[in-house]
PDB file of N, CA and C in Angstrom:
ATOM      1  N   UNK A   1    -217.146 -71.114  55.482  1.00  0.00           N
ATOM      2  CA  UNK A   1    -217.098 -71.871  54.241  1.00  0.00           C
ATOM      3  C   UNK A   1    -216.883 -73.329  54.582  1.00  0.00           C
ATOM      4  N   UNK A   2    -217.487 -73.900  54.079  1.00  0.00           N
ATOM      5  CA  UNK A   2    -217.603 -75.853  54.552  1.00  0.00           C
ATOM      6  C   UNK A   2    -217.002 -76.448  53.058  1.00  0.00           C
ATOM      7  N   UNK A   3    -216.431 -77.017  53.273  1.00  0.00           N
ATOM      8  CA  UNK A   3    -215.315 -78.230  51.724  1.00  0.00           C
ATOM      9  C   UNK A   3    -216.420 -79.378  52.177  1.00  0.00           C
ATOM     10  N   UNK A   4    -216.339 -79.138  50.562  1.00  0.00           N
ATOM     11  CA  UNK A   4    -216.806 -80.665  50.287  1.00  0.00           C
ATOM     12  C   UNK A   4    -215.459 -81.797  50.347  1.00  0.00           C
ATOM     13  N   UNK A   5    -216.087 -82.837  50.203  1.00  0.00           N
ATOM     14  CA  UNK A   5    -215.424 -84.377  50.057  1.00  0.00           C
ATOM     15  C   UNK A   5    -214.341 -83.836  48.892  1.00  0.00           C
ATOM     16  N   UNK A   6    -215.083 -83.665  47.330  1.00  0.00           N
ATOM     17  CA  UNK A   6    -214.764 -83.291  46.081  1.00  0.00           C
ATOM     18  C   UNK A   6    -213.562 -82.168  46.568  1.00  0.00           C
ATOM     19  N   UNK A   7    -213.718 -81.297  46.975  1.00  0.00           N
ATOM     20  CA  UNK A   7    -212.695 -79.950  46.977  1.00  0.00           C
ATOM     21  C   UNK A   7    -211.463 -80.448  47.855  1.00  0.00           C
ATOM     22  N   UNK A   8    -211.625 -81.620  48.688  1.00  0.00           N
ATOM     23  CA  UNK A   8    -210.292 -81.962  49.269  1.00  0.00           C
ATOM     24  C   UNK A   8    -209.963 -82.621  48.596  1.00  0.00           C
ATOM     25  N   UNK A   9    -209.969 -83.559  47.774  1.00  0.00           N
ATOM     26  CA  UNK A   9    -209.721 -84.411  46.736  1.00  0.00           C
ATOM     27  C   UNK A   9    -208.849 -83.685  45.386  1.00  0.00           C
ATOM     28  N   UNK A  10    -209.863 -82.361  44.883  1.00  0.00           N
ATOM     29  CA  UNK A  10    -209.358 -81.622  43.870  1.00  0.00           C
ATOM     30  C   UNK A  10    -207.807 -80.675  44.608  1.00  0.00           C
ATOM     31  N   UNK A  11    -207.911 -80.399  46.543  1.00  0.00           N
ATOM     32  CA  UNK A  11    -207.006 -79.812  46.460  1.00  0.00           C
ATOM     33  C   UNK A  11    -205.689 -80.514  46.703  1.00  0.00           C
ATOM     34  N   UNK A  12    -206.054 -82.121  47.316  1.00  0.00           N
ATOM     35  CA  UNK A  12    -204.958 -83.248  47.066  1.00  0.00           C
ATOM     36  C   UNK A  12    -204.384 -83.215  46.242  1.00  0.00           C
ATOM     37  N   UNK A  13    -204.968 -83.187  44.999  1.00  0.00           N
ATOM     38  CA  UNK A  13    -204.258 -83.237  43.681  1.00  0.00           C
ATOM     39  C   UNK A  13    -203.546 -82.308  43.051  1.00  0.00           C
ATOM     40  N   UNK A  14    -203.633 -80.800  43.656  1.00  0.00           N
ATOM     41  CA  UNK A  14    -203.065 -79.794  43.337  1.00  0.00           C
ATOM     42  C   UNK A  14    -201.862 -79.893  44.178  1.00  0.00           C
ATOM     43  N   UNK A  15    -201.797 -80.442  45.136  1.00  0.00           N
ATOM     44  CA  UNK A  15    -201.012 -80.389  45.602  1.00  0.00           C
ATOM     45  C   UNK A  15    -200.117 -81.466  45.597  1.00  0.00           C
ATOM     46  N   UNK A  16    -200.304 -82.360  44.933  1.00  0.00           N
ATOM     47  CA  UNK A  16    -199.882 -84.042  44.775  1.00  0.00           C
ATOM     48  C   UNK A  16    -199.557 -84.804  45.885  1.00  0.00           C
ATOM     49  N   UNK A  17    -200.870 -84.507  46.650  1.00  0.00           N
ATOM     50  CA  UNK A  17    -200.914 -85.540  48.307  1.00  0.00           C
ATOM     51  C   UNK A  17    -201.070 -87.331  47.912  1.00  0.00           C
ATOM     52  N   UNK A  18    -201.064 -87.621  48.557  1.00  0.00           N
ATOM     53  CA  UNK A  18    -202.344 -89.166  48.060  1.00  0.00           C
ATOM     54  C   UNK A  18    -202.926 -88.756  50.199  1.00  0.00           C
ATOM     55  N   UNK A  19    -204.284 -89.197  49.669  1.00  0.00           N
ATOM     56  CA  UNK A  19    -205.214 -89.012  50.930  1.00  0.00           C
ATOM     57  C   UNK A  19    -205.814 -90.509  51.417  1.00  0.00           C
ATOM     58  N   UNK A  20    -205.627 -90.944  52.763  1.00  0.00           N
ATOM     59  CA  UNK A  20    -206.457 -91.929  52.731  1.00  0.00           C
ATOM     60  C   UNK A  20    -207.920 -91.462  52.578  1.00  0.00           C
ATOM     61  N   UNK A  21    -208.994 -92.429  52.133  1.00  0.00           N
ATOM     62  CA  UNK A  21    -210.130 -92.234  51.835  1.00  0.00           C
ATOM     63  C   UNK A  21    -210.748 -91.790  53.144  1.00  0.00           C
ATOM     64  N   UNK A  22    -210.634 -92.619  54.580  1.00  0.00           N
ATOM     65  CA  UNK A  22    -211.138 -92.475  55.652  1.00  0.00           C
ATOM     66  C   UNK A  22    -210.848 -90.924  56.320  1.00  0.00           C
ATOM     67  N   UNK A  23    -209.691 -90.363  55.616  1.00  0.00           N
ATOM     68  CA  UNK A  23    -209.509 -88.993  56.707  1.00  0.00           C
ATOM     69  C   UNK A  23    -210.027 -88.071  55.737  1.00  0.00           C
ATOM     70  N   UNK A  24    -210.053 -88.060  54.666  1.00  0.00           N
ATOM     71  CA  UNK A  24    -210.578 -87.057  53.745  1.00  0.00           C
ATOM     72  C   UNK A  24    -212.162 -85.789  54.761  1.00  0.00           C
ATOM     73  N   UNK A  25    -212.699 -86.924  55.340  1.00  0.00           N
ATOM     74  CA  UNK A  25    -213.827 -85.836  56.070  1.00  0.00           C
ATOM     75  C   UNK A  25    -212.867 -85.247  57.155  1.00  0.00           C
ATOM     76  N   UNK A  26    -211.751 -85.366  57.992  1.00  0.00           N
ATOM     77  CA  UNK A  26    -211.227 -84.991  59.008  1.00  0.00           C
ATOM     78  C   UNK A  26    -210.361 -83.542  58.435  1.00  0.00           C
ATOM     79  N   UNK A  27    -209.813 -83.610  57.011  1.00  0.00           N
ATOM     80  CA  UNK A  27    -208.589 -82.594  56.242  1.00  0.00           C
ATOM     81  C   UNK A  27    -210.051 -81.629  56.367  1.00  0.00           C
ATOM     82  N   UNK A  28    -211.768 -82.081  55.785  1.00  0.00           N
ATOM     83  CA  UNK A  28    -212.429 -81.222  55.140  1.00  0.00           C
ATOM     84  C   UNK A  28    -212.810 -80.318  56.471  1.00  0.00           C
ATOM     85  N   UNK A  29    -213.096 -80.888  57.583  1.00  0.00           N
ATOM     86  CA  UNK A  29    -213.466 -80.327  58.758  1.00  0.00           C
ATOM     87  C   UNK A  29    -212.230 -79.335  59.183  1.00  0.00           C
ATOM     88  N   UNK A  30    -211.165 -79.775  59.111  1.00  0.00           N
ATOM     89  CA  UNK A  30    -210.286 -78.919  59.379  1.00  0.00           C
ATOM     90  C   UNK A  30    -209.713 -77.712  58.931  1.00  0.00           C
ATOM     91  N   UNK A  31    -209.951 -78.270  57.425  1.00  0.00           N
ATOM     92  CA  UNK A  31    -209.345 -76.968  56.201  1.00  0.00           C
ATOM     93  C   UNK A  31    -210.686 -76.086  56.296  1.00  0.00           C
ATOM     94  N   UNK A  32    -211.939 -76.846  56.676  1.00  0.00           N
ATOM     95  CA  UNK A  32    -212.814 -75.699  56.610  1.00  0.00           C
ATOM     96  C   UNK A  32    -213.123 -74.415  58.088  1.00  0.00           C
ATOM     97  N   UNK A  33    -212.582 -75.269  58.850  1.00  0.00           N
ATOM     98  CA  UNK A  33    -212.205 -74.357  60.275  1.00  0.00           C
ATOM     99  C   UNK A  33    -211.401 -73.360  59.888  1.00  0.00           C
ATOM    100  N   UNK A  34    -210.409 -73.894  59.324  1.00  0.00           N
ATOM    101  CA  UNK A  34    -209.187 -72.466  58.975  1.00  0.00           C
ATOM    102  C   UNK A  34    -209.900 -71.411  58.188  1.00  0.00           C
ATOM    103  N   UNK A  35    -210.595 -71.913  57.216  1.00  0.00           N
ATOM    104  CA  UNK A  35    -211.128 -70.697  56.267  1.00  0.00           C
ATOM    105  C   UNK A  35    -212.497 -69.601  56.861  1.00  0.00           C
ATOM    106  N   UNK A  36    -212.684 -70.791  57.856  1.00  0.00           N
ATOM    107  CA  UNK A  36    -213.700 -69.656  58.466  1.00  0.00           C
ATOM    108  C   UNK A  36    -213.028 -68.921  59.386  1.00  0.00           C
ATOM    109  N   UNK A  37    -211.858 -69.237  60.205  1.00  0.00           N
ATOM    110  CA  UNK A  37    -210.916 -68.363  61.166  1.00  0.00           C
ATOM    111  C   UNK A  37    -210.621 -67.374  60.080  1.00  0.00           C
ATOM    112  N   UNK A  38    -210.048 -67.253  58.602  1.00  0.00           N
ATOM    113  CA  UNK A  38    -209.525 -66.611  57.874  1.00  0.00           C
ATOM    114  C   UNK A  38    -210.807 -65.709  57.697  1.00  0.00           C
ATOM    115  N   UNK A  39    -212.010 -66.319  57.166  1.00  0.00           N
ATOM    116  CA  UNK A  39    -213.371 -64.747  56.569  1.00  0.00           C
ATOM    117  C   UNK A  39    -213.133 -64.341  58.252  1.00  0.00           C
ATOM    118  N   UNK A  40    -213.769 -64.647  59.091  1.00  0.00           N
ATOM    119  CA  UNK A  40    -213.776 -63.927  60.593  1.00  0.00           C
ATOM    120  C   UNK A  40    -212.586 -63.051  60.907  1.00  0.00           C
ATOM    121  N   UNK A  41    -211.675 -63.405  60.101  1.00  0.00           N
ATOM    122  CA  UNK A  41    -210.357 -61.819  60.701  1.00  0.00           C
ATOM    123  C   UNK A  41    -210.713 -61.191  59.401  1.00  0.00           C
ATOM    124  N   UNK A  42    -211.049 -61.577  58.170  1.00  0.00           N
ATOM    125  CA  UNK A  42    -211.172 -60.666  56.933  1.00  0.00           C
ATOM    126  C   UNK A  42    -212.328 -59.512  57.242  1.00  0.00           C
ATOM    127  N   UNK A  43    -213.542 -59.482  58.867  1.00  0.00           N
ATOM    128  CA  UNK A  43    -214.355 -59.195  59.068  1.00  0.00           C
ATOM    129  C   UNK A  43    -214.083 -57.660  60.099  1.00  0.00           C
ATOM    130  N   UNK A  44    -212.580 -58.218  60.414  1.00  0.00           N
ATOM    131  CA  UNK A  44    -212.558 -57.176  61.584  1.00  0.00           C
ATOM    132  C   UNK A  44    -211.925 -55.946  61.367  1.00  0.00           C
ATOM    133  N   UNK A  45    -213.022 -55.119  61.541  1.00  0.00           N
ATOM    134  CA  UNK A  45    -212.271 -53.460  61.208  1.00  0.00           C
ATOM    135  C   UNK A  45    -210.860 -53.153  61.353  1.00  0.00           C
ATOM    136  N   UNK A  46    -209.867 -52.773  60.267  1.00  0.00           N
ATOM    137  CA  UNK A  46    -208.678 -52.233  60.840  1.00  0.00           C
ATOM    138  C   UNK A  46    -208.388 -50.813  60.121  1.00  0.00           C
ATOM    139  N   UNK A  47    -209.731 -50.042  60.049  1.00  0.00           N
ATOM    140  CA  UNK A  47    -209.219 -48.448  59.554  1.00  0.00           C
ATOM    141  C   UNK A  47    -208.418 -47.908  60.937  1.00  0.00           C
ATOM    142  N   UNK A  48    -207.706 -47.057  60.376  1.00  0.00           N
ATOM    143  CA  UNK A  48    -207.060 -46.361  61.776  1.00  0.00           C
ATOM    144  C   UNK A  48    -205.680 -46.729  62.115  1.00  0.00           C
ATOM    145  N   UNK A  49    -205.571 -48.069  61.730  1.00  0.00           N
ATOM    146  CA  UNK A  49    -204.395 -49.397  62.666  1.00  0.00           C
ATOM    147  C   UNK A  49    -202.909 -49.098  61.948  1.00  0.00           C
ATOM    148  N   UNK A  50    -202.464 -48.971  62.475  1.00  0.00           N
ATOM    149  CA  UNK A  50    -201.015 -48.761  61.051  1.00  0.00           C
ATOM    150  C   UNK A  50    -200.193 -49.640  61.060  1.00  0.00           C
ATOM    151  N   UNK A  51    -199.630 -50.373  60.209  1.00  0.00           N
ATOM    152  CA  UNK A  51    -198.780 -51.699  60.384  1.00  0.00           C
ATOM    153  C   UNK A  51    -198.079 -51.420  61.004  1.00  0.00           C
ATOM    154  N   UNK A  52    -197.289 -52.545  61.446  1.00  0.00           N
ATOM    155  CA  UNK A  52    -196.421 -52.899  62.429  1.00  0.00           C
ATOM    156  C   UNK A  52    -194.745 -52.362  61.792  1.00  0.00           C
ATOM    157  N   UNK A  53    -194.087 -52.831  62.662  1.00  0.00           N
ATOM    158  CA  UNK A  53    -192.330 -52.322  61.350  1.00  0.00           C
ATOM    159  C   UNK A  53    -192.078 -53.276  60.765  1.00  0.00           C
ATOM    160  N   UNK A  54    -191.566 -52.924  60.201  1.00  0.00           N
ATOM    161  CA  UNK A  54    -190.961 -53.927  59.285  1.00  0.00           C
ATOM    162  C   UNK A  54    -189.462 -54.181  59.521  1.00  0.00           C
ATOM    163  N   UNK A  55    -189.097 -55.328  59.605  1.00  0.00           N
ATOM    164  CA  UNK A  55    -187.454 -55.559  60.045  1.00  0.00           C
ATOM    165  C   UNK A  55    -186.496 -54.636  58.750  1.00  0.00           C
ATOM    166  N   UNK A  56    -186.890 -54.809  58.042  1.00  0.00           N
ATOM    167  CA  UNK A  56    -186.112 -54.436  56.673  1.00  0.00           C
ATOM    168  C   UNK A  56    -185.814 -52.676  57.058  1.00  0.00           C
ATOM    169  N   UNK A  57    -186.648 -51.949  58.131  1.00  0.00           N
ATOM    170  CA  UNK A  57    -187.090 -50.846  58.246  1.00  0.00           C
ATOM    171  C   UNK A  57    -185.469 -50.360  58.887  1.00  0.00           C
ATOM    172  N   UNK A  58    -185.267 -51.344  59.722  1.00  0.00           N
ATOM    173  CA  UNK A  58    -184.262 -51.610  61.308  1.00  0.00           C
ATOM    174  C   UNK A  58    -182.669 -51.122  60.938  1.00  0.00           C
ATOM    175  N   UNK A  59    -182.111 -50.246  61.597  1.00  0.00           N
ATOM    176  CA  UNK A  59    -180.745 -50.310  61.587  1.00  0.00           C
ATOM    177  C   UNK A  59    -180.118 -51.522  62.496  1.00  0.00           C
ATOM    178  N   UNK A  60    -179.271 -51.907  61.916  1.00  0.00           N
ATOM    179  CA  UNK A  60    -178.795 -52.904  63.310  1.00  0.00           C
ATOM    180  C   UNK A  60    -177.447 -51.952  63.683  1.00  0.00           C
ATOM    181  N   UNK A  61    -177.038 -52.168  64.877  1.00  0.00           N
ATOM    182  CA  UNK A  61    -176.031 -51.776  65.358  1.00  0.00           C
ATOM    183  C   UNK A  61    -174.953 -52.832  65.332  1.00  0.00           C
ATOM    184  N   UNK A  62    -174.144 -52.365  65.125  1.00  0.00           N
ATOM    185  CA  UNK A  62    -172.378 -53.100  64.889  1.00  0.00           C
ATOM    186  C   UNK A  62    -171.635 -52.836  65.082  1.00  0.00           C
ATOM    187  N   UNK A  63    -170.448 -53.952  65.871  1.00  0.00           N
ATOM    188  CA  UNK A  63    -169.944 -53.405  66.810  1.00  0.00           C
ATOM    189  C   UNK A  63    -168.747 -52.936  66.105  1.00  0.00           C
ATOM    190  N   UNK A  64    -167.412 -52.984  66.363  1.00  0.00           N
ATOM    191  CA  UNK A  64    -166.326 -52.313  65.791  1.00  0.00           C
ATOM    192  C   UNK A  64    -165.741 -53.553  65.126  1.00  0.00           C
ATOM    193  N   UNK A  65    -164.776 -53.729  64.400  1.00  0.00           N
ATOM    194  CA  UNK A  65    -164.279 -54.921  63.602  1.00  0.00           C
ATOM    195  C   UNK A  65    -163.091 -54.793  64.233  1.00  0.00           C
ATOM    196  N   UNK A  66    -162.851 -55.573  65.652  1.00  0.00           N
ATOM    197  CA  UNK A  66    -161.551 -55.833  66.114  1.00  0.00           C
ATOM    198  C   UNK A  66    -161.255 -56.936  66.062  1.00  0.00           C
ATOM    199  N   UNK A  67    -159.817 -57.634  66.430  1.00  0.00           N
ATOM    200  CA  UNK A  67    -160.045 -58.908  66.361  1.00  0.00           C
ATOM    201  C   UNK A  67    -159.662 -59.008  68.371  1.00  0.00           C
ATOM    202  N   UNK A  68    -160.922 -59.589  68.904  1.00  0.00           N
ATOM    203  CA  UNK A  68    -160.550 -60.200  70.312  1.00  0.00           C
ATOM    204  C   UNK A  68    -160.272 -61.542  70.858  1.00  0.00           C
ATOM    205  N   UNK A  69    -159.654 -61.483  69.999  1.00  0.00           N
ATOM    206  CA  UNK A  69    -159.116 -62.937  70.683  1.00  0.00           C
ATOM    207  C   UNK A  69    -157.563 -63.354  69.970  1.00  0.00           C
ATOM    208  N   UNK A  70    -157.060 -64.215  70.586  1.00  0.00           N
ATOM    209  CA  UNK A  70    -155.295 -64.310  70.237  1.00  0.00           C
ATOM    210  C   UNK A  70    -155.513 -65.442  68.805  1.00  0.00           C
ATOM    211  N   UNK A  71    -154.534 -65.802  68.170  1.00  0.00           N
ATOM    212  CA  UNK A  71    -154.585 -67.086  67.219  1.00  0.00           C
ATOM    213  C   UNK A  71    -153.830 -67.649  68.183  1.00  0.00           C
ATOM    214  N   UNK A  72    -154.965 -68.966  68.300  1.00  0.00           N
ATOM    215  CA  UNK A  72    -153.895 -70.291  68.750  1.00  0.00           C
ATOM    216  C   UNK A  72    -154.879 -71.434  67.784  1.00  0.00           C
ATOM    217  N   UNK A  73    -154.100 -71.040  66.675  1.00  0.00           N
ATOM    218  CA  UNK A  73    -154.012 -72.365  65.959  1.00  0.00           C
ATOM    219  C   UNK A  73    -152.857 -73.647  66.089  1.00  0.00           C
ATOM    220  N   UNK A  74    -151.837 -73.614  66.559  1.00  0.00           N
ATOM    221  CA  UNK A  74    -150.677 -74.304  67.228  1.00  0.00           C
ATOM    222  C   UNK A  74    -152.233 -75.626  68.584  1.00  0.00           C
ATOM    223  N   UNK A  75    -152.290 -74.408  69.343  1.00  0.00           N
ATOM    224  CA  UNK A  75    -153.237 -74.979  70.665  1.00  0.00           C
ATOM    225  C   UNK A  75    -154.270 -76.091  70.064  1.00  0.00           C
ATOM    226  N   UNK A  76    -154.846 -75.604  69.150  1.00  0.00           N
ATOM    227  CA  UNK A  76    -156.214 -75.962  68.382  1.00  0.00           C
ATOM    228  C   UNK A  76    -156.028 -77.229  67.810  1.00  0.00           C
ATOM    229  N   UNK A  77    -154.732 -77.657  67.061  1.00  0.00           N
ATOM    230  CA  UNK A  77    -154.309 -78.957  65.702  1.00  0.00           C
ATOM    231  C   UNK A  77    -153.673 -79.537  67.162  1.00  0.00           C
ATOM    232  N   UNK A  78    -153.303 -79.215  67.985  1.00  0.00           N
ATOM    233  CA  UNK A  78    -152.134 -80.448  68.773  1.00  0.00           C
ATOM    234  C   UNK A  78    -152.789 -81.908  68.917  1.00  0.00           C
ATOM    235  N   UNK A  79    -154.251 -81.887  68.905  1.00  0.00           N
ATOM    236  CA  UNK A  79    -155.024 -83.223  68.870  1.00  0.00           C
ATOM    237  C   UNK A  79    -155.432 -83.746  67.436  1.00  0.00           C
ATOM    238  N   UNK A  80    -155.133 -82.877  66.257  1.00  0.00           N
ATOM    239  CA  UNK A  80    -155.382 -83.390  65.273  1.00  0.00           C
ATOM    240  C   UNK A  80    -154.435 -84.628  65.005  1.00  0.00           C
ATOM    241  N   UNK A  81    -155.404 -85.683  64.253  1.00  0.00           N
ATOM    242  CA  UNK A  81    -154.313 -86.907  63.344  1.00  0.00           C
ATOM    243  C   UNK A  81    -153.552 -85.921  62.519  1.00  0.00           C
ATOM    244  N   UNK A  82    -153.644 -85.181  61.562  1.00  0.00           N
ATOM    245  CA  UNK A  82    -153.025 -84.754  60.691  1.00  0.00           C
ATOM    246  C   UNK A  82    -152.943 -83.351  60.431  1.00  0.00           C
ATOM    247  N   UNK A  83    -151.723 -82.402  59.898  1.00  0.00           N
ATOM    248  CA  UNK A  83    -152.137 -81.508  59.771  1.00  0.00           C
ATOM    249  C   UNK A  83    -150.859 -81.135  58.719  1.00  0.00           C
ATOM    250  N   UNK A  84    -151.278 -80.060  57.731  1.00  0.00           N
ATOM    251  CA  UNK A  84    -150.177 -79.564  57.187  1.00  0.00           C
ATOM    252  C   UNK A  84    -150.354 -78.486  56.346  1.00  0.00           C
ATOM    253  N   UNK A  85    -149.493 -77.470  56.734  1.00  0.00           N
ATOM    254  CA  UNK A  85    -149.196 -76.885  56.618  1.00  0.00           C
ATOM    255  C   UNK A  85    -150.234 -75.269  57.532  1.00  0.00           C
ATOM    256  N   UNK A  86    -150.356 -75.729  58.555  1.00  0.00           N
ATOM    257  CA  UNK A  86    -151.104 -75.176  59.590  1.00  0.00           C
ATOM    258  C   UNK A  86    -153.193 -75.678  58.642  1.00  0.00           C
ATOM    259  N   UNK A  87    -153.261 -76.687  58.498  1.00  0.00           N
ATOM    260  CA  UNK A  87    -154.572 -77.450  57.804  1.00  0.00           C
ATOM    261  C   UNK A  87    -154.974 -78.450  58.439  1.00  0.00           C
ATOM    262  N   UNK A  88    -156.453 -78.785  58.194  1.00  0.00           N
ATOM    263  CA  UNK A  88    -156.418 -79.993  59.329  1.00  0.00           C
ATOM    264  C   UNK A  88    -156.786 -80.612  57.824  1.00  0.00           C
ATOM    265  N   UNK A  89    -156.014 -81.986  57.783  1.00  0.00           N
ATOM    266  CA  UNK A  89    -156.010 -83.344  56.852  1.00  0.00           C
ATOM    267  C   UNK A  89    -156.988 -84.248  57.419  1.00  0.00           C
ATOM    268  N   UNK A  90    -158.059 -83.813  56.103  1.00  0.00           N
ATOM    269  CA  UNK A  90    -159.100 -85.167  56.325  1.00  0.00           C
ATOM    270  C   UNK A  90    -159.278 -85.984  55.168  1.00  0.00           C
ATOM    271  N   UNK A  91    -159.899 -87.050  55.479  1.00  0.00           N
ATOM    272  CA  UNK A  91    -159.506 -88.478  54.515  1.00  0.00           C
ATOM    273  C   UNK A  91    -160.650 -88.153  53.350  1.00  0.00           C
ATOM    274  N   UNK A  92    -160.033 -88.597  51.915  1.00  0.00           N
ATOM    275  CA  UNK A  92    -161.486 -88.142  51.143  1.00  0.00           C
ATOM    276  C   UNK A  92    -162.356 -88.905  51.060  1.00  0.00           C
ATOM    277  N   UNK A  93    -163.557 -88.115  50.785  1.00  0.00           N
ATOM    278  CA  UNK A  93    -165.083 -89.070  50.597  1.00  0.00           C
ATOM    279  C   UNK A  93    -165.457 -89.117  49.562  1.00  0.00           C
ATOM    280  N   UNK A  94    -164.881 -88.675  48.833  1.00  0.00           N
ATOM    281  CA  UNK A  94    -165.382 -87.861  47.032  1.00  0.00           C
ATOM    282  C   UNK A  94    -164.374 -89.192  46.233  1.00  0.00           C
ATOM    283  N   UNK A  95    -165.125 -90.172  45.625  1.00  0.00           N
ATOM    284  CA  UNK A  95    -164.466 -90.921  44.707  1.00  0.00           C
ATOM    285  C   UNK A  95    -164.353 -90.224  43.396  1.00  0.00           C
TER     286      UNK A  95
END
């Protein structure tokens, strides 16, 4: 399938591009490459083929809900400017 001048223009506007005038033949050459890559796979037999999985399909595995690691929040604030009441105090930005 080959785009005209007109059909990149009409699909600029659907899409609310602004196009320079000079590349308009370069989008048409290009958008029309894709659509012929697109009929050429619309061409190729896939009776037989069975889709692929689907993630949604997937159990995930998970691990146990322990907690591994110690609290050192003490360790963590000793470089903070501010802190209180085990919080780190930051300055506001929100007038």
């Amino acid at each position: 399938m080959s785009l005209k001048k007109t059909d990149v223009e009409k699909i600029a506007h659907l899409a609310r591009l602004s196009l320079d005038e000079e590349a308009i033949p370069g989008y048409a050459d290009d958008l029309s490459g894709i659509l012929s890559l697109v009929e050429e796979m619309n061409e190729v037999n896939t009776d037989g083929v069975e889709p692929l999985a689907h993630p949604h399909d997937a159990v995930q595995r998970l691990r146990s809900d322990q907690v591994s690691e110690e609290n050192q929040r003490e360790l963590l604030q000793q470089n903070a400017p501010q802190i209180d009441s085990g919080l780190f105090l930051v300055p506001k930005v929100i007038e």
